[in-house]
Protein backbone atom coordinates (compact mmCIF):
# COMPACT_ATOMS: atom_id res chain seq x y z
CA UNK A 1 0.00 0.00 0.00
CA UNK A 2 1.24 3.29 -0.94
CA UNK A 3 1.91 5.74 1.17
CA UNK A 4 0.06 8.64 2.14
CA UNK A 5 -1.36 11.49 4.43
CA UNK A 6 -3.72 9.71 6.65
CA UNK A 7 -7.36 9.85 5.70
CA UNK A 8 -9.12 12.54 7.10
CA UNK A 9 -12.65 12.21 6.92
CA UNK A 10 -14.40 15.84 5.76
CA UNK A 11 -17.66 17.39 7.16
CA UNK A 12 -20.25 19.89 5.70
CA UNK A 13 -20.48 22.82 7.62
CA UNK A 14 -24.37 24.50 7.89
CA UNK A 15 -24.60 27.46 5.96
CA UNK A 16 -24.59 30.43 8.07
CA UNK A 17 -27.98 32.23 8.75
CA UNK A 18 -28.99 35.46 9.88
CA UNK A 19 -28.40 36.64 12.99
CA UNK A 20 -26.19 33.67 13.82
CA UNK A 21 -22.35 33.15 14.14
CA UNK A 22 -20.63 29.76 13.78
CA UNK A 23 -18.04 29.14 16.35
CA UNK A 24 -15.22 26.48 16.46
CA UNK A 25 -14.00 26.24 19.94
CA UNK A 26 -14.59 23.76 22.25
CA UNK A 27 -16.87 20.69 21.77
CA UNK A 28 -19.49 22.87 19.81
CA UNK A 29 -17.40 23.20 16.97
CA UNK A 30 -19.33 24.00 13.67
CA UNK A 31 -22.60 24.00 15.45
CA UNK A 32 -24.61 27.60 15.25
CA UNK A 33 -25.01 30.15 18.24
CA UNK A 34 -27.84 32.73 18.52
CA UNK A 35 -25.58 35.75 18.42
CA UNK A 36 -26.66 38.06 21.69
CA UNK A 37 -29.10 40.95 20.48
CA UNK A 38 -27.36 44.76 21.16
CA UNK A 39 -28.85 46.33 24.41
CA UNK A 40 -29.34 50.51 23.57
CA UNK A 41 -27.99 51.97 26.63
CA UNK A 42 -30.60 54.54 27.95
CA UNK A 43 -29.56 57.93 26.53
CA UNK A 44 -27.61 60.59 28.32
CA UNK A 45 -29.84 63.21 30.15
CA UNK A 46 -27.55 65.40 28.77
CA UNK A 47 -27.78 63.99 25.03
CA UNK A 48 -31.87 65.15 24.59
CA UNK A 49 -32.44 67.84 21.86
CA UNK A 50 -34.75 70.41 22.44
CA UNK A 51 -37.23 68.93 19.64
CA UNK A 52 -37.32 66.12 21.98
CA UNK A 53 -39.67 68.44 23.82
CA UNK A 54 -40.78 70.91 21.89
CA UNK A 55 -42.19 70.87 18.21
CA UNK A 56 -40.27 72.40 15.32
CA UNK A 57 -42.03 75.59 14.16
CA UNK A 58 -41.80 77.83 11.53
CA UNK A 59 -40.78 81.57 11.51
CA UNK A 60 -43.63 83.46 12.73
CA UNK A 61 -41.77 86.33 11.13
CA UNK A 62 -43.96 88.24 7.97
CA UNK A 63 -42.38 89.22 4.48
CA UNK A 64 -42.44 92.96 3.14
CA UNK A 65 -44.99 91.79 1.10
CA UNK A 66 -47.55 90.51 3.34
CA UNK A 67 -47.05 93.64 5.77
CA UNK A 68 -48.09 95.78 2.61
CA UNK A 69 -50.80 93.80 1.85
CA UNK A 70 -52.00 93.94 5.23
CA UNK A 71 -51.27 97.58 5.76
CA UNK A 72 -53.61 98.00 2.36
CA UNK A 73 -56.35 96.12 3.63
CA UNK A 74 -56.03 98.26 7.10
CA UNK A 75 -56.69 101.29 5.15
CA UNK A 76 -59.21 100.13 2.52
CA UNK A 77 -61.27 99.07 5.89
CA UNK A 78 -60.92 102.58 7.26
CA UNK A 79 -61.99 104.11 4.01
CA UNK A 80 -65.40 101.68 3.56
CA UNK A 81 -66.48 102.42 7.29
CA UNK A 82 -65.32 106.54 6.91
CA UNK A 83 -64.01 105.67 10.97
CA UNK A 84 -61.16 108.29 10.77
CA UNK A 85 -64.43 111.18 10.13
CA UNK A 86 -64.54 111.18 14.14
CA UNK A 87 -60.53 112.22 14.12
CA UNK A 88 -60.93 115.47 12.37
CA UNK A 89 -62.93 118.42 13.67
CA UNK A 90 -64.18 121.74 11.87
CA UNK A 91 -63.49 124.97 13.26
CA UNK A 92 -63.90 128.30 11.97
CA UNK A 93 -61.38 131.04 10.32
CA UNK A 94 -61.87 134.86 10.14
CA UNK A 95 -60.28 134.95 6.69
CA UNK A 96 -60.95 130.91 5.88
CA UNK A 97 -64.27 130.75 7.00
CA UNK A 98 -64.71 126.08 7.64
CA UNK A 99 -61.47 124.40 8.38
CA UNK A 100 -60.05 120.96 9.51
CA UNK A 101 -58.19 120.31 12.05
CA UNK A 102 -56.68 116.62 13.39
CA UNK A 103 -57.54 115.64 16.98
CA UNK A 104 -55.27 112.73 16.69
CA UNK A 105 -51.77 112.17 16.25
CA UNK A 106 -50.22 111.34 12.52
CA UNK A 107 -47.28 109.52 11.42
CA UNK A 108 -46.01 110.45 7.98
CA UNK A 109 -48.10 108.57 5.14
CA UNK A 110 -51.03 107.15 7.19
CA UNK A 111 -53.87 107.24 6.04
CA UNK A 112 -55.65 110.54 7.37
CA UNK A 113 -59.53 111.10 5.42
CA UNK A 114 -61.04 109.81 1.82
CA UNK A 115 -62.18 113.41 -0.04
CA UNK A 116 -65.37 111.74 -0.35
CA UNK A 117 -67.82 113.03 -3.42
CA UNK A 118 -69.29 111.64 -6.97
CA UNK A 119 -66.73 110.36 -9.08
CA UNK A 120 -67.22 111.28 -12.53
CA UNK A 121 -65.48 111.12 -15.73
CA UNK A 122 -64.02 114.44 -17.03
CA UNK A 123 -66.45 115.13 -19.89
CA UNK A 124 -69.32 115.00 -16.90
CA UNK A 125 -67.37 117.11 -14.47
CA UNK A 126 -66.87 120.26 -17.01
CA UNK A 127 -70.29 120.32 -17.63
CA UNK A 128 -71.38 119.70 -13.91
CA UNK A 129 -68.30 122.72 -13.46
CA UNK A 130 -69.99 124.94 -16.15
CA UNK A 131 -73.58 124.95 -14.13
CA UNK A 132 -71.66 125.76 -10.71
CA UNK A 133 -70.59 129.06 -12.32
CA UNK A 134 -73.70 129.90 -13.22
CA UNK A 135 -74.40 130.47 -9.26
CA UNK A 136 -71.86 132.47 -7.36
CA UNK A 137 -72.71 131.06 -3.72
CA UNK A 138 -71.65 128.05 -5.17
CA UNK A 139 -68.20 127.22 -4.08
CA UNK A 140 -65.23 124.92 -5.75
CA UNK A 141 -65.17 121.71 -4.43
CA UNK A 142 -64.29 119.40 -7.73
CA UNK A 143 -61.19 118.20 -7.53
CA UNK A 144 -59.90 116.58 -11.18
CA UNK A 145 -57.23 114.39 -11.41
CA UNK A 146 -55.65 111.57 -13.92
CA UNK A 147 -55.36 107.68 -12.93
CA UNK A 148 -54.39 104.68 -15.43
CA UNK A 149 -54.73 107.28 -18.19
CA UNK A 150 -57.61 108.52 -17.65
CA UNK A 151 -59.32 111.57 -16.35
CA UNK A 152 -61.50 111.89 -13.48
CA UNK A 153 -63.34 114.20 -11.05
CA UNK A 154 -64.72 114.14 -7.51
CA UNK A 155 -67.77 116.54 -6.85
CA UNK A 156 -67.89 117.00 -3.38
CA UNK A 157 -69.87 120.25 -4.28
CA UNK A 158 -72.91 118.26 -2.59
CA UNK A 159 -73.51 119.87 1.45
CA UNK A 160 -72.43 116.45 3.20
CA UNK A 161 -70.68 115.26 6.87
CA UNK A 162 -67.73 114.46 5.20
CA UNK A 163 -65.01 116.40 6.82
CA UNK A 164 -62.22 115.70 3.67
CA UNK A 165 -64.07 118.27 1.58
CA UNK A 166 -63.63 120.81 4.21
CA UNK A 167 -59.86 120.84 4.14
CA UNK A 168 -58.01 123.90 2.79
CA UNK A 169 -55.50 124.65 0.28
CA UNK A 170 -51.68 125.75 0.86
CA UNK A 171 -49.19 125.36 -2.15
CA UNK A 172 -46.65 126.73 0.85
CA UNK A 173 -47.29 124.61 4.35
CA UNK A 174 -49.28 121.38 3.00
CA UNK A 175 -49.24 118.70 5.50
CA UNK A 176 -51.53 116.19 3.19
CA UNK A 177 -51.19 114.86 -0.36
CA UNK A 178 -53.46 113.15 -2.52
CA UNK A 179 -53.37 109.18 -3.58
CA UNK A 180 -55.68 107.34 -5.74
CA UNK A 181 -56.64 103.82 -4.55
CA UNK A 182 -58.91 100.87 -5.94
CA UNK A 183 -60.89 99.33 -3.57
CA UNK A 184 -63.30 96.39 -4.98
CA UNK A 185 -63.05 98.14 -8.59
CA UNK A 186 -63.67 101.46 -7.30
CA UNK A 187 -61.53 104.67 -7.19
CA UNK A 188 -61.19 106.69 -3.98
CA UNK A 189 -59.39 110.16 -3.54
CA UNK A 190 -57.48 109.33 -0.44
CA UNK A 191 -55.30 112.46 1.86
CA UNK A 192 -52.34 110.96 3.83
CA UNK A 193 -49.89 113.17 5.60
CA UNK A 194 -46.92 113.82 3.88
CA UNK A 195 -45.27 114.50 7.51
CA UNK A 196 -46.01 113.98 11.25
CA UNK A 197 -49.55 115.63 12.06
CA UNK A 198 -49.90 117.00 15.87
CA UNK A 199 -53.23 116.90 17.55
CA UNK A 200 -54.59 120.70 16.92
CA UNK A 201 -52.72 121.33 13.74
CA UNK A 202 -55.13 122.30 10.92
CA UNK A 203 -54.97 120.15 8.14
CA UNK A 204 -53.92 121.44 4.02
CA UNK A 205 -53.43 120.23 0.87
CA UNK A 206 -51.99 121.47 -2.14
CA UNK A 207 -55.13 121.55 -4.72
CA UNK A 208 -53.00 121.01 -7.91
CA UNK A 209 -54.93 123.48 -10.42
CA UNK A 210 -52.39 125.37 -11.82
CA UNK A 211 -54.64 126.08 -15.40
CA UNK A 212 -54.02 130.31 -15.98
CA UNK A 213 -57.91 130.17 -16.01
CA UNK A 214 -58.21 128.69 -12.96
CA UNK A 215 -55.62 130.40 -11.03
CA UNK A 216 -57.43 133.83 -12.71
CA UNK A 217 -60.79 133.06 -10.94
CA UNK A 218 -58.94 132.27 -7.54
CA UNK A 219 -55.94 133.77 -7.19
CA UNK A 220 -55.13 132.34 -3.39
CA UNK A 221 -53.82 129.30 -5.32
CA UNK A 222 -50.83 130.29 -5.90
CA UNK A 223 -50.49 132.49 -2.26
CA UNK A 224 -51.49 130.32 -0.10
């Protein structure tokens, strides 16, 4: 017989499986042994994030955008309702005769008083204008102006409660300016202070009319 490494006889090892580990010491050689699961060790009272206990939230903080938006809603609401009417008062001038005066404090460009009348389109207004001559007592209380490219008119010529029609001219000292705003499709002649307003302080605006025929019938235009 030939010579030869002595016969070793060979056996299959069980595939490994999942979660097992073969191990080949001791008498258990190539038998399988449930590998121990991982314990979590509790975490660190000093390893909790604040989202632990509190929910993430967003910025509360509001864009430009919505603060104008909001700001224009504030205003249309004030110009619906005709609230800021109680703010102004009317006194009386030797020279002036009605005025308007703010019983409230101003900042610059708030929203101070609508000059409330009939809108009309130009074409209506001269003709409305043209009968007002006609009477002397009548005074001037149409006040035209251009918006989107087209021309308009408020006649606040009407006796009414609304103070804005009251308010006097000054091409030298105005504390007020004009602004047209849209409010549900609608146009509204709105005065906002072009600087702060102090309770007391009367309230002016300069008119605009600079036409030689206009400033020929009322010369105080251009003084005042």
């Amino acid at each position: 017989m030939a010579r030869g490494c002595p016969f070793t006889k060979k056996t299959k090892r069980a595939p490994k499986k999942r979660g097992t580990s073969i191990t080949g010491d001791g008498e258990n050689n190539g038998v399988p042994k449930i590998a121990p699961k991982k314990i979590r060790k509790p975490r660190d009272e000093n390893q909790w994030k604040i989202t632990d206990f509190y929910e993430v939230r967003k910025s509360g903080r509001k864009t430009e955008k919505q603060l104008q938006e909001e700001a224009q809603k504030a205003v249309a609401q004030k110009v619906l309702k005709g609230s800021n009417e109680e703010l102004l008062e009317v006194f009386h001038d030797a020279d002036k005769g009605r005025c308007i005066c703010s019983t409230v404090h101003f900042q610059k460009d708030e929203f101070v008083i609508e000059y409330k009348g009939e809108m009309m389109e130009y074409a209506e207004a001269k003709k409305a204008e043209d009968r007002y001559k006609e009477n002397p007592t009548i005074g001037s209380y149409m006040y035209f102006f251009e918006h989107k490219g087209k021309r308009w008119c408020v006649d606040a010529t009407k006796e009414t409660i609304f103070k804005g029609r009251l308010i006097n001219h000054s091409i030298r000292k105005p504390n007020l300016k004009t602004k047209v705003i849209d409010i549900n499709g609608a146009h509204h002649l709105i005065l906002i202070a072009t600087r702060e307003i102090t309770p007391g302080e009367e309230l002016l605006y300069d008119y605009g009319d600079r036409s030689s025929e206009v400033v020929a019938e009322n010369p105080w235009l251009r003084d005042s």
